[in-house]
PDB file of N, CA and C in Angstrom:
ATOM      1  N   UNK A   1      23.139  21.067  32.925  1.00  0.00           N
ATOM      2  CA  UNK A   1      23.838  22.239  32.460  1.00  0.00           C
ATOM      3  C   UNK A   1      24.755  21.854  31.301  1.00  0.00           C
ATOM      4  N   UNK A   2      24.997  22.614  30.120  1.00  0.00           N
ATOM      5  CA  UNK A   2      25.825  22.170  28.884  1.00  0.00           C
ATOM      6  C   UNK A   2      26.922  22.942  28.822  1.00  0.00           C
ATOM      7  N   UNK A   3      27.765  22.617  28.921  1.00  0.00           N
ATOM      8  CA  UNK A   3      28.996  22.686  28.554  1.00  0.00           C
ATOM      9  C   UNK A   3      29.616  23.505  27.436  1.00  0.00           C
ATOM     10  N   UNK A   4      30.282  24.698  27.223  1.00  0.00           N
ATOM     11  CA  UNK A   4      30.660  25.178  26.131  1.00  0.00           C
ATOM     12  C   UNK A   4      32.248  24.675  25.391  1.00  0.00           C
ATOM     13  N   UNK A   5      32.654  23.848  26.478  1.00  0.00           N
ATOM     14  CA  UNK A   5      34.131  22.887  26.438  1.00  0.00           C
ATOM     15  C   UNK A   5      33.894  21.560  26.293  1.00  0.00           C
ATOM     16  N   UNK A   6      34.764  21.457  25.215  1.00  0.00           N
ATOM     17  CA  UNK A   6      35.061  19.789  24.798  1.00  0.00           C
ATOM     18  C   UNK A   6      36.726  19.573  25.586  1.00  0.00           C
ATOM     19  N   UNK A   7      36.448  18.087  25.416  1.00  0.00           N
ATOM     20  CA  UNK A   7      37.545  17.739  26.233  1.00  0.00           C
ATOM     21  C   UNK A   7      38.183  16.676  25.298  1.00  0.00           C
ATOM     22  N   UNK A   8      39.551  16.932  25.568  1.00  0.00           N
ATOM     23  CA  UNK A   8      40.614  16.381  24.621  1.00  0.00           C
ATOM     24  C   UNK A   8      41.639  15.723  25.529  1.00  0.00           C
ATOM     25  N   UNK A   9      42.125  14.561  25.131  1.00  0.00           N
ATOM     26  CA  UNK A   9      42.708  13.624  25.619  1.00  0.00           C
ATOM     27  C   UNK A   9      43.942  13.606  25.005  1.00  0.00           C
ATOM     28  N   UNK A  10      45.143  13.211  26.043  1.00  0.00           N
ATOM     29  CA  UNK A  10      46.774  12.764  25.554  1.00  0.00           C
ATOM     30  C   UNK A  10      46.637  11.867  25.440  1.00  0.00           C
ATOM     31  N   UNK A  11      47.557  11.074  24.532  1.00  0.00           N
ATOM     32  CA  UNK A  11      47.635   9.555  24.216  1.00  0.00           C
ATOM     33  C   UNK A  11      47.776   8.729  25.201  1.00  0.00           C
ATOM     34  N   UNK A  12      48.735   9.210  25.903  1.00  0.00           N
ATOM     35  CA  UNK A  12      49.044   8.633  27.266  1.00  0.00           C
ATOM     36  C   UNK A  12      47.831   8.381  28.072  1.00  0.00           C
ATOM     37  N   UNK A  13      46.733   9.314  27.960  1.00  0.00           N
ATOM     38  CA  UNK A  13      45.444   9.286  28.827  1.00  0.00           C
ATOM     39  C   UNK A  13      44.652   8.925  28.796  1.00  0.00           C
ATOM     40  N   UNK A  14      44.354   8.638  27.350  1.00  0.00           N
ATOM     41  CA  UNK A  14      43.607   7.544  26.241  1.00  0.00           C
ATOM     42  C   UNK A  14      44.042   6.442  26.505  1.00  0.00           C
ATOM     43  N   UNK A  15      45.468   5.783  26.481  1.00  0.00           N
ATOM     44  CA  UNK A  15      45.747   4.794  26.659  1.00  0.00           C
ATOM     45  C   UNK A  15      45.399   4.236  28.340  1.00  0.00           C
ATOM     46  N   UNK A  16      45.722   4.818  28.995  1.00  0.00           N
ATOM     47  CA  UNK A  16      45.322   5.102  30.895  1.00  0.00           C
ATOM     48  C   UNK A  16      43.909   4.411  31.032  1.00  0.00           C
ATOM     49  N   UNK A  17      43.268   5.479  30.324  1.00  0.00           N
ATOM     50  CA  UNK A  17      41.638   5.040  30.393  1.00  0.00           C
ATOM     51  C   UNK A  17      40.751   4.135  29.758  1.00  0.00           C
ATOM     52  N   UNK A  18      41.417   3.633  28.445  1.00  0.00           N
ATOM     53  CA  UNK A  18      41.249   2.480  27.600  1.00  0.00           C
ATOM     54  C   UNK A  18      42.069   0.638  28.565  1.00  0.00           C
ATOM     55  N   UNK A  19      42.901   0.839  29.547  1.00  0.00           N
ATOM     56  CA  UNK A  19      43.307   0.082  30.417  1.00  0.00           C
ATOM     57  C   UNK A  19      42.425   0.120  31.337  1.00  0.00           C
ATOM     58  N   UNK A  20      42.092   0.844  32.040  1.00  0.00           N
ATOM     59  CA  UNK A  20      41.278   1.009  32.924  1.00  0.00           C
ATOM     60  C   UNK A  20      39.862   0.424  32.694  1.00  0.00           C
ATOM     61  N   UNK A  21      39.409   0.858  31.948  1.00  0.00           N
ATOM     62  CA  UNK A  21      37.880   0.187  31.444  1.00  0.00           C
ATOM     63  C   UNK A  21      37.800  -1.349  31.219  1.00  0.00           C
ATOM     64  N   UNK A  22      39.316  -1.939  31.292  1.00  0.00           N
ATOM     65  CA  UNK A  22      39.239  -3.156  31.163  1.00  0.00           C
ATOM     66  C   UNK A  22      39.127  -4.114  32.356  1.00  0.00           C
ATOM     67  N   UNK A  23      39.913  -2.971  33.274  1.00  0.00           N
ATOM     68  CA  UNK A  23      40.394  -3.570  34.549  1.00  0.00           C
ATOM     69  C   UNK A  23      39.660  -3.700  36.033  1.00  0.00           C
ATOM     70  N   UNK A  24      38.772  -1.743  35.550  1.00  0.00           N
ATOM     71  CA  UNK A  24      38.234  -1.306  36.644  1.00  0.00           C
ATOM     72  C   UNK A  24      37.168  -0.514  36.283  1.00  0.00           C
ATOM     73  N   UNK A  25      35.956  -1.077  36.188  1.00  0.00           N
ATOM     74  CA  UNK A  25      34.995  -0.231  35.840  1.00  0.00           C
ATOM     75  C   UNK A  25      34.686   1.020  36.490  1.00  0.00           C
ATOM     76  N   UNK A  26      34.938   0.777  38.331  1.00  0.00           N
ATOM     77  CA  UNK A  26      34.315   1.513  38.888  1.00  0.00           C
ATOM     78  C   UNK A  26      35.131   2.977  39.298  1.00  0.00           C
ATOM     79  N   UNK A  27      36.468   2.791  38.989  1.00  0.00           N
ATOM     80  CA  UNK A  27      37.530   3.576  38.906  1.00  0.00           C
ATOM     81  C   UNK A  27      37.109   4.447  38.303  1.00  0.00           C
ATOM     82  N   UNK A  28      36.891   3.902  36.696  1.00  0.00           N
ATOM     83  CA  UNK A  28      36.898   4.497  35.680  1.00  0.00           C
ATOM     84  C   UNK A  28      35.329   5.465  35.700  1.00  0.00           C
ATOM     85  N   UNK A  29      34.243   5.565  36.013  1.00  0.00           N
ATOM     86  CA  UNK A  29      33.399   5.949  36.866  1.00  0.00           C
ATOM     87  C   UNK A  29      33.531   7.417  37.057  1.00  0.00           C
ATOM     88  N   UNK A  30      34.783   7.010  38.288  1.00  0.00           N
ATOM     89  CA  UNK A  30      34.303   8.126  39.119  1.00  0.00           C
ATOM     90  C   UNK A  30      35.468   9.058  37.915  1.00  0.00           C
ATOM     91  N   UNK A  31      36.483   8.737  37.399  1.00  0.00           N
ATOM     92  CA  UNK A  31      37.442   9.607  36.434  1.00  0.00           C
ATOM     93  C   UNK A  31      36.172  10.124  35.868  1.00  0.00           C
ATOM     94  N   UNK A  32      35.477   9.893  35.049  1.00  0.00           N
ATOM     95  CA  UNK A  32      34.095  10.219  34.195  1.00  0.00           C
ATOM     96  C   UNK A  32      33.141  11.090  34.483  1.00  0.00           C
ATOM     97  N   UNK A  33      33.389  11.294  36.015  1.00  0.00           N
ATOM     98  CA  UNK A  33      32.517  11.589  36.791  1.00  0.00           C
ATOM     99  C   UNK A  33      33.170  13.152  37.177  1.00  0.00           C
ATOM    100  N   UNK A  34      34.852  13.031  36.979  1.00  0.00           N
ATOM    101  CA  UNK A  34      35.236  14.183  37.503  1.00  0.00           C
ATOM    102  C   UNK A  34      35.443  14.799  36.023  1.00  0.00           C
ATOM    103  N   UNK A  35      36.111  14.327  35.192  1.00  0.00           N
ATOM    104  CA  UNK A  35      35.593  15.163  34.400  1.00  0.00           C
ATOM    105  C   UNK A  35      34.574  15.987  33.764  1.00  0.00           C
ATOM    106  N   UNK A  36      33.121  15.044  33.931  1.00  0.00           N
ATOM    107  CA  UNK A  36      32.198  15.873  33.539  1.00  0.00           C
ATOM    108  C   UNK A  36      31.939  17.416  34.613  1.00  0.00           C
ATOM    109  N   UNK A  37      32.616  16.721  35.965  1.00  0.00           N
ATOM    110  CA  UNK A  37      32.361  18.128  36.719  1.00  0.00           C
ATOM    111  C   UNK A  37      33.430  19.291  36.357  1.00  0.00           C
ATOM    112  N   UNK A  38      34.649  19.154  35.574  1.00  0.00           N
ATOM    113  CA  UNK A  38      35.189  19.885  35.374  1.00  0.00           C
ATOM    114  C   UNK A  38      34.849  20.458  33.803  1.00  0.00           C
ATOM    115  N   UNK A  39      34.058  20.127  32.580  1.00  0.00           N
ATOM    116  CA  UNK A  39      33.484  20.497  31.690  1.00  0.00           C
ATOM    117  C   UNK A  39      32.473  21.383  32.677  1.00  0.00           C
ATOM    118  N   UNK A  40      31.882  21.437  33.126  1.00  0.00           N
ATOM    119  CA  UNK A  40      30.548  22.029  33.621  1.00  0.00           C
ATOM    120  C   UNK A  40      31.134  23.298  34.508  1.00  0.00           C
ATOM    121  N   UNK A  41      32.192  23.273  35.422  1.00  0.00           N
ATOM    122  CA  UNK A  41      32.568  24.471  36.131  1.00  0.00           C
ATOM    123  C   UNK A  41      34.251  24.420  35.970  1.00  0.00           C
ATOM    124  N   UNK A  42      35.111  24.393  34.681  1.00  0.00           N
ATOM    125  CA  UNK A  42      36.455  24.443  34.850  1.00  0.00           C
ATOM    126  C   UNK A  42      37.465  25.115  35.734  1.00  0.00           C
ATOM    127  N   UNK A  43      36.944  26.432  36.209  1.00  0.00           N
ATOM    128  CA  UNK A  43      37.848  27.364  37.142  1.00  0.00           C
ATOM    129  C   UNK A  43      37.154  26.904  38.049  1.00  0.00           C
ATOM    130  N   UNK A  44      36.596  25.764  39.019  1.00  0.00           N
ATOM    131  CA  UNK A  44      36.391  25.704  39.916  1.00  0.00           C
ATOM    132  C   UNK A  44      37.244  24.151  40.679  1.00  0.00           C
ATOM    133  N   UNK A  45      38.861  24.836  40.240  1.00  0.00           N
ATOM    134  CA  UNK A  45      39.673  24.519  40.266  1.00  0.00           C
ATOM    135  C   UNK A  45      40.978  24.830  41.050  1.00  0.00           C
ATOM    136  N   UNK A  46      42.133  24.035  41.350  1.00  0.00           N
ATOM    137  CA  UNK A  46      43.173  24.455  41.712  1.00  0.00           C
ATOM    138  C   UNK A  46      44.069  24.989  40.723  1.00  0.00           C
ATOM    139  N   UNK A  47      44.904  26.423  40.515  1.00  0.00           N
ATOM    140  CA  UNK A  47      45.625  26.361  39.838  1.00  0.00           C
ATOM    141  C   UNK A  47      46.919  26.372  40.416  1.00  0.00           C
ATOM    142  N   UNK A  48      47.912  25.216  39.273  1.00  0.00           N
ATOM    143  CA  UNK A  48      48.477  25.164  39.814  1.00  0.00           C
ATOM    144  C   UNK A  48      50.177  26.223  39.733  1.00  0.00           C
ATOM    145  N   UNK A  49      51.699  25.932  40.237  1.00  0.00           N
ATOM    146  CA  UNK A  49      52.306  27.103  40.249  1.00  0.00           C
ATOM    147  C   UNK A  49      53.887  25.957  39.654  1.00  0.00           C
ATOM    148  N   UNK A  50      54.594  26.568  39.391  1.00  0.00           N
ATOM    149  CA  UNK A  50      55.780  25.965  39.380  1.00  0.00           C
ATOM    150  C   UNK A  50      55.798  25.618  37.627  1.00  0.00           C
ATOM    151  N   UNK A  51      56.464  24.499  38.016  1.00  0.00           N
ATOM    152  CA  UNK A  51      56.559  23.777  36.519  1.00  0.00           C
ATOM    153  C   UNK A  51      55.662  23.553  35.451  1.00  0.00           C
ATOM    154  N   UNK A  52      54.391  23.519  36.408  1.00  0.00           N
ATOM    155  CA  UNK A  52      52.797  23.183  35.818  1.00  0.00           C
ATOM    156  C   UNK A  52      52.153  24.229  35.600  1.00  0.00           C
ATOM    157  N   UNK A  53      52.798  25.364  35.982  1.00  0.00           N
ATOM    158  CA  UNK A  53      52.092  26.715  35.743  1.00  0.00           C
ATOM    159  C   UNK A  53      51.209  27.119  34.586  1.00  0.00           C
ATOM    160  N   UNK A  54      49.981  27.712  34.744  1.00  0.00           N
ATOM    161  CA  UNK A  54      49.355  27.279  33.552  1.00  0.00           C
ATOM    162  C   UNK A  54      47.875  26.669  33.736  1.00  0.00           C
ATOM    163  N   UNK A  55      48.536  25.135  34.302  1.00  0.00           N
ATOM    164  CA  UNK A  55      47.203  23.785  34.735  1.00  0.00           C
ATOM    165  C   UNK A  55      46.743  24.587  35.680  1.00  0.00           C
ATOM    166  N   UNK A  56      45.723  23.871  35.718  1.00  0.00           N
ATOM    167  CA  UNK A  56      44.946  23.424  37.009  1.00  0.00           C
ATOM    168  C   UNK A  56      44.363  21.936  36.868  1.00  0.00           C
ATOM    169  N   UNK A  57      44.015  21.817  38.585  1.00  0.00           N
ATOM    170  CA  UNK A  57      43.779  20.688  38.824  1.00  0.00           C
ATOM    171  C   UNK A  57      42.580  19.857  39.821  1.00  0.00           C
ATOM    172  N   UNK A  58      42.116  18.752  39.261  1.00  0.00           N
ATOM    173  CA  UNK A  58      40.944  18.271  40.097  1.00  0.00           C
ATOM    174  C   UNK A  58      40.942  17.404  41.046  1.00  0.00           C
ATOM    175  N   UNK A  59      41.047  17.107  42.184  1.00  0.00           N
ATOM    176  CA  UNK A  59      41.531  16.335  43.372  1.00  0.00           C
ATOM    177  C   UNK A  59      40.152  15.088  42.867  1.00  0.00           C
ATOM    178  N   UNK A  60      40.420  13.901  42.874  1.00  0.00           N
ATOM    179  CA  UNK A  60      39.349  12.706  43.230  1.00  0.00           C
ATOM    180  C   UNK A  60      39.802  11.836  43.496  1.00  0.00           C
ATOM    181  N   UNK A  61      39.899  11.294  44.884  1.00  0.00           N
ATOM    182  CA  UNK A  61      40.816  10.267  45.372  1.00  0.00           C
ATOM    183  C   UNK A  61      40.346   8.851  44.416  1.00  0.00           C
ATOM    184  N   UNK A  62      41.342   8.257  44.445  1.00  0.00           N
ATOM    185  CA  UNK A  62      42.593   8.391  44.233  1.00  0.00           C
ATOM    186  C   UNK A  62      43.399   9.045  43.331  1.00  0.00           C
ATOM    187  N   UNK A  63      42.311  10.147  42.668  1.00  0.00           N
ATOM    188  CA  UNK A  63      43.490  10.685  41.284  1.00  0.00           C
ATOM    189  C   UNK A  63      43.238  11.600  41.095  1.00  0.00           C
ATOM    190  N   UNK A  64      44.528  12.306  40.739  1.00  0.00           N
ATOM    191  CA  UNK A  64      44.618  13.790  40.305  1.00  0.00           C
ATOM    192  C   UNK A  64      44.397  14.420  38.856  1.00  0.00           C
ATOM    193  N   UNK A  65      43.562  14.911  38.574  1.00  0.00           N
ATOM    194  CA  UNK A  65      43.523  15.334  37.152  1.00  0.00           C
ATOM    195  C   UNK A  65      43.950  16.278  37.019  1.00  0.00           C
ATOM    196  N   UNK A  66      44.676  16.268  35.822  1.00  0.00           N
ATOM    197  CA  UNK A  66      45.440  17.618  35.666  1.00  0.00           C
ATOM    198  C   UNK A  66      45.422  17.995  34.050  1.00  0.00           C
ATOM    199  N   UNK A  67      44.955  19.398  34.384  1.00  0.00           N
ATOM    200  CA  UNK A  67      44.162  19.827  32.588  1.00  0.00           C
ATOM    201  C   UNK A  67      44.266  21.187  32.257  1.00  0.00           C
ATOM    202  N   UNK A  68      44.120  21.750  31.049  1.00  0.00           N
ATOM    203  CA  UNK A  68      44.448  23.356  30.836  1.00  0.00           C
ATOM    204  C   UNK A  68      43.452  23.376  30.122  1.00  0.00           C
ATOM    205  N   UNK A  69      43.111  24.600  30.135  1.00  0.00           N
ATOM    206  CA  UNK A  69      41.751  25.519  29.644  1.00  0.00           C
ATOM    207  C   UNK A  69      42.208  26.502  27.941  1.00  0.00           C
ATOM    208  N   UNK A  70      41.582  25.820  27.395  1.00  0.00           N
ATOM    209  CA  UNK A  70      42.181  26.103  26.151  1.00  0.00           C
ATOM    210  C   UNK A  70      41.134  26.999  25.552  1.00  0.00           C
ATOM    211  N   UNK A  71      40.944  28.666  25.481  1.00  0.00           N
ATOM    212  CA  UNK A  71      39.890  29.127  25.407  1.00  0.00           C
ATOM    213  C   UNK A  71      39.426  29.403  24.166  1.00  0.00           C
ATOM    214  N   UNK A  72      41.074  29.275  23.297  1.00  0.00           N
ATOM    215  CA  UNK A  72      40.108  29.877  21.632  1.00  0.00           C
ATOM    216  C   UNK A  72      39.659  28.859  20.956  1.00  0.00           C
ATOM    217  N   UNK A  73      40.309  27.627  21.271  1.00  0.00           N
ATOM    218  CA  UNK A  73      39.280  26.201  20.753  1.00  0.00           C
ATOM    219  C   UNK A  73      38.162  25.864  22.069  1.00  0.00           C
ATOM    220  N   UNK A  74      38.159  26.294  22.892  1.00  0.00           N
ATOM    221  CA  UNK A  74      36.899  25.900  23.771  1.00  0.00           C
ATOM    222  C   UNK A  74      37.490  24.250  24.469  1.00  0.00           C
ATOM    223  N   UNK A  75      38.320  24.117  24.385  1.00  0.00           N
ATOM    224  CA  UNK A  75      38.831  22.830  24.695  1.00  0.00           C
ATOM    225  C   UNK A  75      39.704  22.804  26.190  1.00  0.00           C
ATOM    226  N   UNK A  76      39.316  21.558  26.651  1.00  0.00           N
ATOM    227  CA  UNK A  76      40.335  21.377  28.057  1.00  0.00           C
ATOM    228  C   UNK A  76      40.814  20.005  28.072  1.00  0.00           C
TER     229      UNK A  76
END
């Protein structure tokens, strides 16, 4: 299934995942893994409330992704 969302990265997350690939391949994997599932079905998501209001978010143990749906650039 293709995707009509590109996905855009914080520096901070770039940097996260550029560490990671060094450290932990298989980590890094399954991150890869949740993102592509969140390009493919984005609202099939938590949204979240409070401070973060806005996000939503993807549970994959051990890590939480947390991303916004950016609809007039098609970007998350």
């Amino acid at each position: 299934m293709k995707s009509n969302f590109e996905v855009a990265f914080s520096k901070k997350v770039s940097k996260f995942l550029k560490k990671l690939s060094k450290s932990d391949e298989k980590q890094l994997i399954i991150i890869l893994e949740s993102i592509n599932e969140i390009k493919s079905k984005p609202y099939d998501s938590k949204l979240l409330k409070g401070e973060l209001a806005g996000k939503r978010r993807k549970r994959k143990d051990p890590y939480r992704i947390i991303f916004q749906i950016n609809k007039k650039s098609n970007e998350i």
